[in-house]
C-alpha atoms as a PDB file:
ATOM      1  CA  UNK A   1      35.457  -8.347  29.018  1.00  0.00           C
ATOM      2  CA  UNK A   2      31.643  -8.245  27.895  1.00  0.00           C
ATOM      3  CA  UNK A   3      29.800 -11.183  27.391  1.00  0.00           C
ATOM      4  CA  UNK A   4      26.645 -11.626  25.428  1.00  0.00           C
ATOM      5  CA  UNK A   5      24.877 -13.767  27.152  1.00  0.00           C
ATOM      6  CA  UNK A   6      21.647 -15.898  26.431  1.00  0.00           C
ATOM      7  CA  UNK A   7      19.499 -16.784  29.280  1.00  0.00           C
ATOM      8  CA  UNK A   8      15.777 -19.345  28.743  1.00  0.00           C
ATOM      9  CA  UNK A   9      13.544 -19.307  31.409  1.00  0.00           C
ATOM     10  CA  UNK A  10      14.709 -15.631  32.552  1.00  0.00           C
ATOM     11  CA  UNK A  11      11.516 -14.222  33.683  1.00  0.00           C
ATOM     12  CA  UNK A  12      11.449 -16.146  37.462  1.00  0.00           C
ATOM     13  CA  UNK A  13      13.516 -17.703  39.616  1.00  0.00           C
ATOM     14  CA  UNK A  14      17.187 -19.015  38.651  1.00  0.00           C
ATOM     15  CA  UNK A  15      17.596 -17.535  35.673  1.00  0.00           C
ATOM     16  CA  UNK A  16      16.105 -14.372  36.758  1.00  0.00           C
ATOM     17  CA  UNK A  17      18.668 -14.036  39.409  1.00  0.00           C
ATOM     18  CA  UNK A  18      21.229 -15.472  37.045  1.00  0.00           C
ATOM     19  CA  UNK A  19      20.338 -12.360  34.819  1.00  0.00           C
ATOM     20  CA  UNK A  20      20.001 -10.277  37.015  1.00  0.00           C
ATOM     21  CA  UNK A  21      23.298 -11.025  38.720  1.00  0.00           C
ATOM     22  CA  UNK A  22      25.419 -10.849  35.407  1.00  0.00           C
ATOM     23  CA  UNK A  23      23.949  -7.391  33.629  1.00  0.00           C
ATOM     24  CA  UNK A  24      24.730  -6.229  37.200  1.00  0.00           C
ATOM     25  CA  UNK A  25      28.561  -6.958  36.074  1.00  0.00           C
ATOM     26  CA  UNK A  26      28.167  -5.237  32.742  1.00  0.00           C
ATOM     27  CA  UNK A  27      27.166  -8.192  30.130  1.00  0.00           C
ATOM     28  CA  UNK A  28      24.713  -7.872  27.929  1.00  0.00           C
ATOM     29  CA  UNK A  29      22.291 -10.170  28.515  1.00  0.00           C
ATOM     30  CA  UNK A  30      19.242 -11.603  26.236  1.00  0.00           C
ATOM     31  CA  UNK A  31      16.414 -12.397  28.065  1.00  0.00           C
ATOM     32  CA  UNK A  32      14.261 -15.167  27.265  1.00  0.00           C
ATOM     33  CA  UNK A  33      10.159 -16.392  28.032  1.00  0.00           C
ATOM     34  CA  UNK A  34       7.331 -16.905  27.340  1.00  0.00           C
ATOM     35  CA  UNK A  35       4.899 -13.951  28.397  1.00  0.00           C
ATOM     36  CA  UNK A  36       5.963 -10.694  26.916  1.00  0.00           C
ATOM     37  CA  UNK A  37       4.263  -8.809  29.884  1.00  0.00           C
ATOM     38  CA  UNK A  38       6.804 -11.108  32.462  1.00  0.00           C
ATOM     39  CA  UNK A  39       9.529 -10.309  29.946  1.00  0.00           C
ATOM     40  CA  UNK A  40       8.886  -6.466  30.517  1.00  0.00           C
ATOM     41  CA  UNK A  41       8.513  -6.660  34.293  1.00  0.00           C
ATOM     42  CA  UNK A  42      11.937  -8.603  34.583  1.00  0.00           C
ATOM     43  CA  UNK A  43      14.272  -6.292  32.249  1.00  0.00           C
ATOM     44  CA  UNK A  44      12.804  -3.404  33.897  1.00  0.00           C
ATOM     45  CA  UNK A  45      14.194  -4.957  37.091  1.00  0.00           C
ATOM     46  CA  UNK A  46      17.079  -6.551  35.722  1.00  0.00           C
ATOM     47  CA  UNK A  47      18.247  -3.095  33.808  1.00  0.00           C
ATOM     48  CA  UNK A  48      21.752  -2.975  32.052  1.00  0.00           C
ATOM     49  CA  UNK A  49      21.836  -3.816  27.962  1.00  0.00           C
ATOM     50  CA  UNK A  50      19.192  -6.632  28.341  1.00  0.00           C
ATOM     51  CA  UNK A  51      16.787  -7.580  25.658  1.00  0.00           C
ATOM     52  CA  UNK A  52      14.020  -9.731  25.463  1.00  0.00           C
ATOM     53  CA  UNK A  53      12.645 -12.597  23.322  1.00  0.00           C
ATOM     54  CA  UNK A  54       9.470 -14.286  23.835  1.00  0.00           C
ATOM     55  CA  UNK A  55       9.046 -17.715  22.733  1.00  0.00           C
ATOM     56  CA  UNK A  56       6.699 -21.320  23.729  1.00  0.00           C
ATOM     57  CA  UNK A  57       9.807 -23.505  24.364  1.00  0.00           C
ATOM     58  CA  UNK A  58       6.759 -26.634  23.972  1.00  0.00           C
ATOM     59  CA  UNK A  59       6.524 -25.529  20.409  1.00  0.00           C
ATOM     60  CA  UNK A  60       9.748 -26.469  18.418  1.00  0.00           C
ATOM     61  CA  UNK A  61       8.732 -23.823  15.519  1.00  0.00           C
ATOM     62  CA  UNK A  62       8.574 -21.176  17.959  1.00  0.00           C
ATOM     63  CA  UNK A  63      12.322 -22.401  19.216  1.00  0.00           C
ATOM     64  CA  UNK A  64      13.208 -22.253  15.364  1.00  0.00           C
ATOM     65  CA  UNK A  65      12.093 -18.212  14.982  1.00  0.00           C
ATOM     66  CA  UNK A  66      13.414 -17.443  18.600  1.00  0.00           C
ATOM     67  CA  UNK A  67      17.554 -18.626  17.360  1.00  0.00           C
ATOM     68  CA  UNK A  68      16.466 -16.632  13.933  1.00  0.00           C
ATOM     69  CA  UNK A  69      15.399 -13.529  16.162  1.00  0.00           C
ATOM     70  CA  UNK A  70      19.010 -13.843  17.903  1.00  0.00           C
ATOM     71  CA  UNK A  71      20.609 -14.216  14.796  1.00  0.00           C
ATOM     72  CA  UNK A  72      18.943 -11.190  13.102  1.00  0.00           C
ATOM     73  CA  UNK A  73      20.263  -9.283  16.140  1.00  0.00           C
ATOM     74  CA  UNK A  74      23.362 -10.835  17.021  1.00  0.00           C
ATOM     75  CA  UNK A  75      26.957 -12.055  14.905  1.00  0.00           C
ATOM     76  CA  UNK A  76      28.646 -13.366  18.554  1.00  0.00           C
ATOM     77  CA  UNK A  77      27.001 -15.202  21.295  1.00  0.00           C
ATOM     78  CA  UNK A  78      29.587 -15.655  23.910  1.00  0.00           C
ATOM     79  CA  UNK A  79      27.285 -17.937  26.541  1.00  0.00           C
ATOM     80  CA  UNK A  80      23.830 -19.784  26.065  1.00  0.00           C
ATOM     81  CA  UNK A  81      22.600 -21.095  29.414  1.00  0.00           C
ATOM     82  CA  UNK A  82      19.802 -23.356  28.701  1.00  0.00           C
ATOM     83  CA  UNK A  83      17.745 -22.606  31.580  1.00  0.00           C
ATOM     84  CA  UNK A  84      14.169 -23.127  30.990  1.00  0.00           C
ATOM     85  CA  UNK A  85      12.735 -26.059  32.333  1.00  0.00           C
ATOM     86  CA  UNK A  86       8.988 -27.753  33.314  1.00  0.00           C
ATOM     87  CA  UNK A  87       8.705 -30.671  36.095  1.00  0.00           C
ATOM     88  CA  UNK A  88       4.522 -30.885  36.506  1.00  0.00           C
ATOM     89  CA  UNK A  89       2.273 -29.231  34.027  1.00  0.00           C
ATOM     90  CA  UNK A  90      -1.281 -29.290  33.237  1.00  0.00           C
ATOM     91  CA  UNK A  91      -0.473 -30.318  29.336  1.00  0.00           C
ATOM     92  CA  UNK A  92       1.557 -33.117  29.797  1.00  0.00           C
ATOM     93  CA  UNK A  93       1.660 -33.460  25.367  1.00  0.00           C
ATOM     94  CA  UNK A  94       2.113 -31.305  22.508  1.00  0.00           C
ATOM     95  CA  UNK A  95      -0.112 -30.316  19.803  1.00  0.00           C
ATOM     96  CA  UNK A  96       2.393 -32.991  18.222  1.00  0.00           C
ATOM     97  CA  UNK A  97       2.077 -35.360  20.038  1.00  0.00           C
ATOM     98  CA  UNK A  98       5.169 -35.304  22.238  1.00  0.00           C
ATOM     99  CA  UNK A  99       5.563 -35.160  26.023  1.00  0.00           C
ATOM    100  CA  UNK A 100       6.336 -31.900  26.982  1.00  0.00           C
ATOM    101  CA  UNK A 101       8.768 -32.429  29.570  1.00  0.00           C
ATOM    102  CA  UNK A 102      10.888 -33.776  26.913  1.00  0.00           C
ATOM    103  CA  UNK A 103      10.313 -31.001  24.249  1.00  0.00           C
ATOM    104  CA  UNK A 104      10.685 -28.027  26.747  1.00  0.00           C
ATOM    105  CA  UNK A 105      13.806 -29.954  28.803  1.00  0.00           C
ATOM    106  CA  UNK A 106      15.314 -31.486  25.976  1.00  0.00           C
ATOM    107  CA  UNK A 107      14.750 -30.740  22.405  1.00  0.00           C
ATOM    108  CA  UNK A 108      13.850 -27.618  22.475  1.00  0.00           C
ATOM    109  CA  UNK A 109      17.058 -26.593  24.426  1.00  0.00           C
ATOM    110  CA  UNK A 110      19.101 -28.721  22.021  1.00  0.00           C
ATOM    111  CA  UNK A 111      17.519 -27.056  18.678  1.00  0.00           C
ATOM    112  CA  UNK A 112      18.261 -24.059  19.986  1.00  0.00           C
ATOM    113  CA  UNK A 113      22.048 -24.709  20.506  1.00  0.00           C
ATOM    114  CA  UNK A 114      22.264 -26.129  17.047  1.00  0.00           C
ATOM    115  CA  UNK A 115      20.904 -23.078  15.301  1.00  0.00           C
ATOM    116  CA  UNK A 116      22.907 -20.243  17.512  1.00  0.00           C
ATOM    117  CA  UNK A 117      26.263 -22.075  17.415  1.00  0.00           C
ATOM    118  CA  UNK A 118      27.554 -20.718  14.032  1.00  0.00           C
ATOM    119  CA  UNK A 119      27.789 -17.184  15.969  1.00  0.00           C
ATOM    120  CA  UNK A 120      29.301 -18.951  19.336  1.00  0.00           C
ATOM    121  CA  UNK A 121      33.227 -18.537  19.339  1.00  0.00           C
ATOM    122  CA  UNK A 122      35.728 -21.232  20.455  1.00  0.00           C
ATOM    123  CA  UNK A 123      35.949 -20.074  23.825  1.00  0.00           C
ATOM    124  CA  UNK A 124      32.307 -19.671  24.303  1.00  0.00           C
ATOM    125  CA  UNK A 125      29.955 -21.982  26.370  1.00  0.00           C
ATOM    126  CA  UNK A 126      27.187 -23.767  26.405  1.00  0.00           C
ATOM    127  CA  UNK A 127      25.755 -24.168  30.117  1.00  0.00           C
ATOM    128  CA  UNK A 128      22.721 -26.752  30.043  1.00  0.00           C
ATOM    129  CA  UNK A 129      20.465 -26.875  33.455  1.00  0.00           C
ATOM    130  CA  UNK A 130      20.823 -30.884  34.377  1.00  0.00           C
ATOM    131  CA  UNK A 131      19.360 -32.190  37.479  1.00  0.00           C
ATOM    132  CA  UNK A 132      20.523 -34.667  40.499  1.00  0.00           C
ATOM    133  CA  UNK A 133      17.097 -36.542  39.117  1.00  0.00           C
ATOM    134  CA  UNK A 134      18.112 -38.450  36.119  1.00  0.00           C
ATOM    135  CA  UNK A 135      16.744 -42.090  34.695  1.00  0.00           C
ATOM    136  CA  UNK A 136      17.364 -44.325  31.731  1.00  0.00           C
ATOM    137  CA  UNK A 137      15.979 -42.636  28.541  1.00  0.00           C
ATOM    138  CA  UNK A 138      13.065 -44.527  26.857  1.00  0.00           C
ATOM    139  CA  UNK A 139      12.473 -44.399  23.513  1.00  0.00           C
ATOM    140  CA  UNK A 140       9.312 -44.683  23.083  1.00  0.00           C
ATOM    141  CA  UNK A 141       8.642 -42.186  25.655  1.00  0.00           C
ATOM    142  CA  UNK A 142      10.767 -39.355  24.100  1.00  0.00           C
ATOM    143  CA  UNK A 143       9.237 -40.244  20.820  1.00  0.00           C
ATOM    144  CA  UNK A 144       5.768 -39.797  22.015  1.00  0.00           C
ATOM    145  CA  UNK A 145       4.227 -43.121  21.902  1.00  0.00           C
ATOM    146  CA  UNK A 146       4.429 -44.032  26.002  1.00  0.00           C
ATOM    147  CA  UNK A 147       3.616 -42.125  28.450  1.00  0.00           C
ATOM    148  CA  UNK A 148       4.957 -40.971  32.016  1.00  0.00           C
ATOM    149  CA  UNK A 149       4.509 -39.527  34.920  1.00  0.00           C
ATOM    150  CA  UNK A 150       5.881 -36.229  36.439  1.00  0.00           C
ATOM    151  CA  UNK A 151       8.731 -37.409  38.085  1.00  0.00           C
ATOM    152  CA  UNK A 152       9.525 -40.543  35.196  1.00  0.00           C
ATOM    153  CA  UNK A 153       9.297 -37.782  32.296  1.00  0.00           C
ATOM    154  CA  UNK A 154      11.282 -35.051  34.548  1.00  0.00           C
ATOM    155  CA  UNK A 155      14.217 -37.380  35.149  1.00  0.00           C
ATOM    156  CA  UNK A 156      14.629 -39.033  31.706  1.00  0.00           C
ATOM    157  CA  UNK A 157      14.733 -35.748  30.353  1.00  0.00           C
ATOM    158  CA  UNK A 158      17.241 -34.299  32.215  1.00  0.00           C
ATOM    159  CA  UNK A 159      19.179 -37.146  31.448  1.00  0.00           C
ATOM    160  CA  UNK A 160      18.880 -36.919  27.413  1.00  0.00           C
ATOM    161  CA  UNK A 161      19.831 -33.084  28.229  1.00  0.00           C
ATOM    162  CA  UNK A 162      23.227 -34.394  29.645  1.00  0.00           C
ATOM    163  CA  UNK A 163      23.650 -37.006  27.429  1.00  0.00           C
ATOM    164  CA  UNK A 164      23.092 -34.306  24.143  1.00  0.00           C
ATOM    165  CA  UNK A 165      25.633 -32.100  25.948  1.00  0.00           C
ATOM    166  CA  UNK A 166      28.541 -34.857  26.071  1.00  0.00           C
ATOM    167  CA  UNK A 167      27.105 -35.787  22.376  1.00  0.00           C
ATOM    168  CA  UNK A 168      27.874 -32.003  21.476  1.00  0.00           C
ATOM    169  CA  UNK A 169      30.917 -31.665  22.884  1.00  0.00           C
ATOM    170  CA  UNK A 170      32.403 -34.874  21.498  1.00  0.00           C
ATOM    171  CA  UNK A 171      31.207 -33.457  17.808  1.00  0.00           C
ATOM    172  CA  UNK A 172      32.960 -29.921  18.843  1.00  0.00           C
ATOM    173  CA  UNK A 173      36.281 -30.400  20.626  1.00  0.00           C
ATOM    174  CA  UNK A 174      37.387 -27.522  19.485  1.00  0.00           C
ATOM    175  CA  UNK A 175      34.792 -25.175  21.568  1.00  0.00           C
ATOM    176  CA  UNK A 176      32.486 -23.971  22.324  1.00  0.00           C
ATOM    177  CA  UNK A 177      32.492 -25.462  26.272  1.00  0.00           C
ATOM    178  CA  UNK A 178      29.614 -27.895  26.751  1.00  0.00           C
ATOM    179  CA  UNK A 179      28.604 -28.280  30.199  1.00  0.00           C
ATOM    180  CA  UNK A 180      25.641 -29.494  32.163  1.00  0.00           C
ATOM    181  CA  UNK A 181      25.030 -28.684  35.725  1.00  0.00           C
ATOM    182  CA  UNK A 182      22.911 -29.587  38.932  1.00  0.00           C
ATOM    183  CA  UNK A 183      22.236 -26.285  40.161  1.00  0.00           C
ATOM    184  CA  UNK A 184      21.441 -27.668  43.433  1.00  0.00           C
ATOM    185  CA  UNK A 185      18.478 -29.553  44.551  1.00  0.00           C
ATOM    186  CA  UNK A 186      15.185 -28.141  45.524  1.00  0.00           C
ATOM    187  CA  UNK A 187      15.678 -24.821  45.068  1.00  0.00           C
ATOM    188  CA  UNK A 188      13.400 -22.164  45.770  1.00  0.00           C
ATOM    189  CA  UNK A 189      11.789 -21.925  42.222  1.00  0.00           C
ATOM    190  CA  UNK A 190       8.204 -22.316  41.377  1.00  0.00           C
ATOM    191  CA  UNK A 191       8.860 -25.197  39.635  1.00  0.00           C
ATOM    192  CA  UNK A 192      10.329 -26.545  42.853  1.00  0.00           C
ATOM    193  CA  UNK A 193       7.738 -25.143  44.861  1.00  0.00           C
ATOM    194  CA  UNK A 194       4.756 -26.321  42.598  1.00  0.00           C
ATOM    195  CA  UNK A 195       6.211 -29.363  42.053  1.00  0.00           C
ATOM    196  CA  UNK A 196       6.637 -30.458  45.372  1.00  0.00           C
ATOM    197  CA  UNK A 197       5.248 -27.960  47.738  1.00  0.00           C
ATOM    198  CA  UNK A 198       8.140 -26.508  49.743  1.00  0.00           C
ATOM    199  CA  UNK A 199      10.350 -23.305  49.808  1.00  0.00           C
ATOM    200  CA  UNK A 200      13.584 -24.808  48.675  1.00  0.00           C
ATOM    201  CA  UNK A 201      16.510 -23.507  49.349  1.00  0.00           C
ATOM    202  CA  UNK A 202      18.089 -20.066  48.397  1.00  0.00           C
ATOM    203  CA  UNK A 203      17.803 -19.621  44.937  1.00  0.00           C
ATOM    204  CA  UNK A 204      21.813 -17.820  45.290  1.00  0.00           C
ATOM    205  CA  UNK A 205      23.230 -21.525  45.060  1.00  0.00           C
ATOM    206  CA  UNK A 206      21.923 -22.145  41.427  1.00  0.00           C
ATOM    207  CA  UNK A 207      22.897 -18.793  40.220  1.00  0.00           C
ATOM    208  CA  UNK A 208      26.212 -18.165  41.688  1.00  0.00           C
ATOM    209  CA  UNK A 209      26.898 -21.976  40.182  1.00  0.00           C
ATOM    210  CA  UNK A 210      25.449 -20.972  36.647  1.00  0.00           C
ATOM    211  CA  UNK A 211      27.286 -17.911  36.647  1.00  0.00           C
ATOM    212  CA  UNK A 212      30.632 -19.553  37.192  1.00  0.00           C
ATOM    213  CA  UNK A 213      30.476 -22.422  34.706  1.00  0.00           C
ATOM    214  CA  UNK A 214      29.349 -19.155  32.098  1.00  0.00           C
ATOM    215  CA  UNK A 215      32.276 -17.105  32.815  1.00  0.00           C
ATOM    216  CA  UNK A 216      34.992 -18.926  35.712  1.00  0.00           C
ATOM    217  CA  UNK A 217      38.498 -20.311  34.425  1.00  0.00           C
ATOM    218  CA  UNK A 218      37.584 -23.281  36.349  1.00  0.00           C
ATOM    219  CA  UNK A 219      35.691 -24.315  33.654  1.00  0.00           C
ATOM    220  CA  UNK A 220      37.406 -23.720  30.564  1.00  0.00           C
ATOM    221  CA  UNK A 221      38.438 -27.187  29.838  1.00  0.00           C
ATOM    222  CA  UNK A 222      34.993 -28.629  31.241  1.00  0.00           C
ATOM    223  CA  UNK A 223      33.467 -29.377  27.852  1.00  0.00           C
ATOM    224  CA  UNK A 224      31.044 -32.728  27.972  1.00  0.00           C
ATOM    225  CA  UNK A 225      31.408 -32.730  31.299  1.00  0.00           C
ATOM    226  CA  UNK A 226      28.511 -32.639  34.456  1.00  0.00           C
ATOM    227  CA  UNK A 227      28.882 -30.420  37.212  1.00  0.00           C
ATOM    228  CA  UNK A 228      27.004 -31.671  40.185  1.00  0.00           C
ATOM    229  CA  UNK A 229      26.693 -28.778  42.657  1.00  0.00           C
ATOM    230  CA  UNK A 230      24.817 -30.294  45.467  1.00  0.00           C
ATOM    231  CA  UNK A 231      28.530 -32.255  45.658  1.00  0.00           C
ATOM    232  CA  UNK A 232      30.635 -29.128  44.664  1.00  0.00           C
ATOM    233  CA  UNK A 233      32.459 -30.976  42.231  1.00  0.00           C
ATOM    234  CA  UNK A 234      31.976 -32.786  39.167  1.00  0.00           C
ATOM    235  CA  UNK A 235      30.986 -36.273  38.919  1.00  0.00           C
ATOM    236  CA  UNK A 236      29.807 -38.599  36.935  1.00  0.00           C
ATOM    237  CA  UNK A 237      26.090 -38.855  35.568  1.00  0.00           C
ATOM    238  CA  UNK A 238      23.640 -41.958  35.726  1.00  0.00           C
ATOM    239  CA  UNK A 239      25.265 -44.691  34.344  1.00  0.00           C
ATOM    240  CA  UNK A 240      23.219 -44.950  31.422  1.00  0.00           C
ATOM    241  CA  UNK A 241      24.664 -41.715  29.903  1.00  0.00           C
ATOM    242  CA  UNK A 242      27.792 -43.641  29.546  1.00  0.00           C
ATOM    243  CA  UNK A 243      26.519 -47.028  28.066  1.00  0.00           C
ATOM    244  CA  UNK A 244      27.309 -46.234  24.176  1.00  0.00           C
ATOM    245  CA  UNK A 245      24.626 -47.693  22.909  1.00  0.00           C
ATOM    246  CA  UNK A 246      21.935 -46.347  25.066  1.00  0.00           C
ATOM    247  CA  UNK A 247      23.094 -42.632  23.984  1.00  0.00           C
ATOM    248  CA  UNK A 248      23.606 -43.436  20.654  1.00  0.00           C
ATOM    249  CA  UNK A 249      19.731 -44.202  20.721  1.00  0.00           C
ATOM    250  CA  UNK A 250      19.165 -41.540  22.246  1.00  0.00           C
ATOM    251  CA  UNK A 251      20.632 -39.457  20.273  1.00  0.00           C
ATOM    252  CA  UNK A 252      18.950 -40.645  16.992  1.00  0.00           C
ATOM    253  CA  UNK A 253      16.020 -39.761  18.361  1.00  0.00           C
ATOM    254  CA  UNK A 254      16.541 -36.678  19.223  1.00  0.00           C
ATOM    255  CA  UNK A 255      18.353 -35.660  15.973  1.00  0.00           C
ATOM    256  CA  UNK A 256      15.014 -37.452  14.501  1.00  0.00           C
ATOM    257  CA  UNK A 257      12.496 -34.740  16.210  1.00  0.00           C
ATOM    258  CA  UNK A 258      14.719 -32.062  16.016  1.00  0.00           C
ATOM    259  CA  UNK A 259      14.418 -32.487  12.415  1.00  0.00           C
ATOM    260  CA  UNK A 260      17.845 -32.019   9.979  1.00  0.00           C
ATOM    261  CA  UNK A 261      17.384 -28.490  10.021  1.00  0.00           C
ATOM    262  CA  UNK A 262      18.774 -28.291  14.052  1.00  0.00           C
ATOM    263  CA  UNK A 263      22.034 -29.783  12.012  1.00  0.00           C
ATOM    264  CA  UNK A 264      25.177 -27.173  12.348  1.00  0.00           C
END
């Protein structure tokens, strides 16, 4: 059967190959990024019923008219893989104030979700890029009053991604499938290799992985749970996604910057 399929972060690396690798199966597959020339150069390569949307995944307004650009376009969504991620960047804070890592990793992924779920059936899924680099969440730090480095603001919000997605699912048991993955570690993106200045490893791992939790069996009755592929199995995250408290914070504050609006 045909999926529509929503991909972030489409114009390089995983979810470029990701894209590629499911249009190649017949889905029809939205392409999302942020340079409308990349956005050309990658459906023309990608081919199949692909369209693009451009959008700055740092600026939540822009996250707001990309779901309403979907929505114009689209009454079913079958899969949203929330792909798009920074690790080192030369503007480490929004116009707002915020630290991007957080906006781009967490809210902005989360906002998005919120507004595109009244077209996502039961069955559908929800695939959220986690990482095997994951710390305790602070506060202040996703609110935009402390700031971190690279690696500190790369891990925490990786972590808030997972701990939305089990937040999600718990408020939807009924479907869609929430799921966050490890793609593998160090693969061979330009985040990876920017970041920390090697290859990495075959970018084939992350996207065979992202296209199973988006379409396998295997994963039908995965819903709030993380999928750590440099194991092969799922586990459990840091141990601060499952204090109650901690996530609860968490999750007021992102709910707070998201703004009521991202409510569904």
């Amino acid at each position: 059967m045909t999926k529509t399929i929503l991909i972030t972060g489409a114009t390089d690396g995983i979810g470029r190959l990701t894209a590629k690798t499911l249009a190649a199966e017949g889905h029809r597959v939205l392409l999302h990024g942020r340079s409308a020339e990349k956005l050309d150069a990658a459906a023309q390569e990608i081919g199949g019923a692909t369209e693009t949307f451009c959008a700055d995944l740092s600026r939540l307004e822009e996250v707001a008219a990309l779901a309403r650009a979907v929505l114009a376009r689209h009454d079913r969504l079958d899969v949203l893989i929330n792909n798009a991620g920074v690790f080192k960047t030369d503007r480490t804070v929004t116009a707002e104030g915020l630290d991007t890592r957080f906006v781009v990793n967490t809210l902005a992924p989360y906002l998005l979700t919120r507004h595109l779920l009244r077209i996502m059936p039961k069955d559908g899924r929800v695939v959220n890029l986690s990482s095997a680099a994951q710390a305790p969440v602070e506060i202040d730090a996703l609110m935009g009053s402390r700031r971190l480095d690279h690696m500190a603001a790369y891990a925490q919000s990786k972590l808030a991604l997972t701990i939305w997605t089990q937040a999600l699912a718990a408020e939807h048991p009924e479907g869609p499938v929430f799921v966050a993955v490890n793609p593998g570690s160090l693969l061979a993106s330009k985040m990876v290799q920017k970041g920390f200045g090697v290859a990495g490893n075959d970018l084939r791992i992350g996207a065979d992985i992202l296209r199973r939790v988006a379409l396998s069996e295997d994963f039908a009755d995965a819903t709030g749970r993380y999928f750590d592929n440099d194991s092969g199995g799922f586990a459990k995250p840091h141990h601060a996604a499952l204090d109650t408290s901690q996530t609860a914070r968490v999750m007021q504050a992102i709910r707070q910057l998201a703004g009521d609006d991202a409510r569904a």
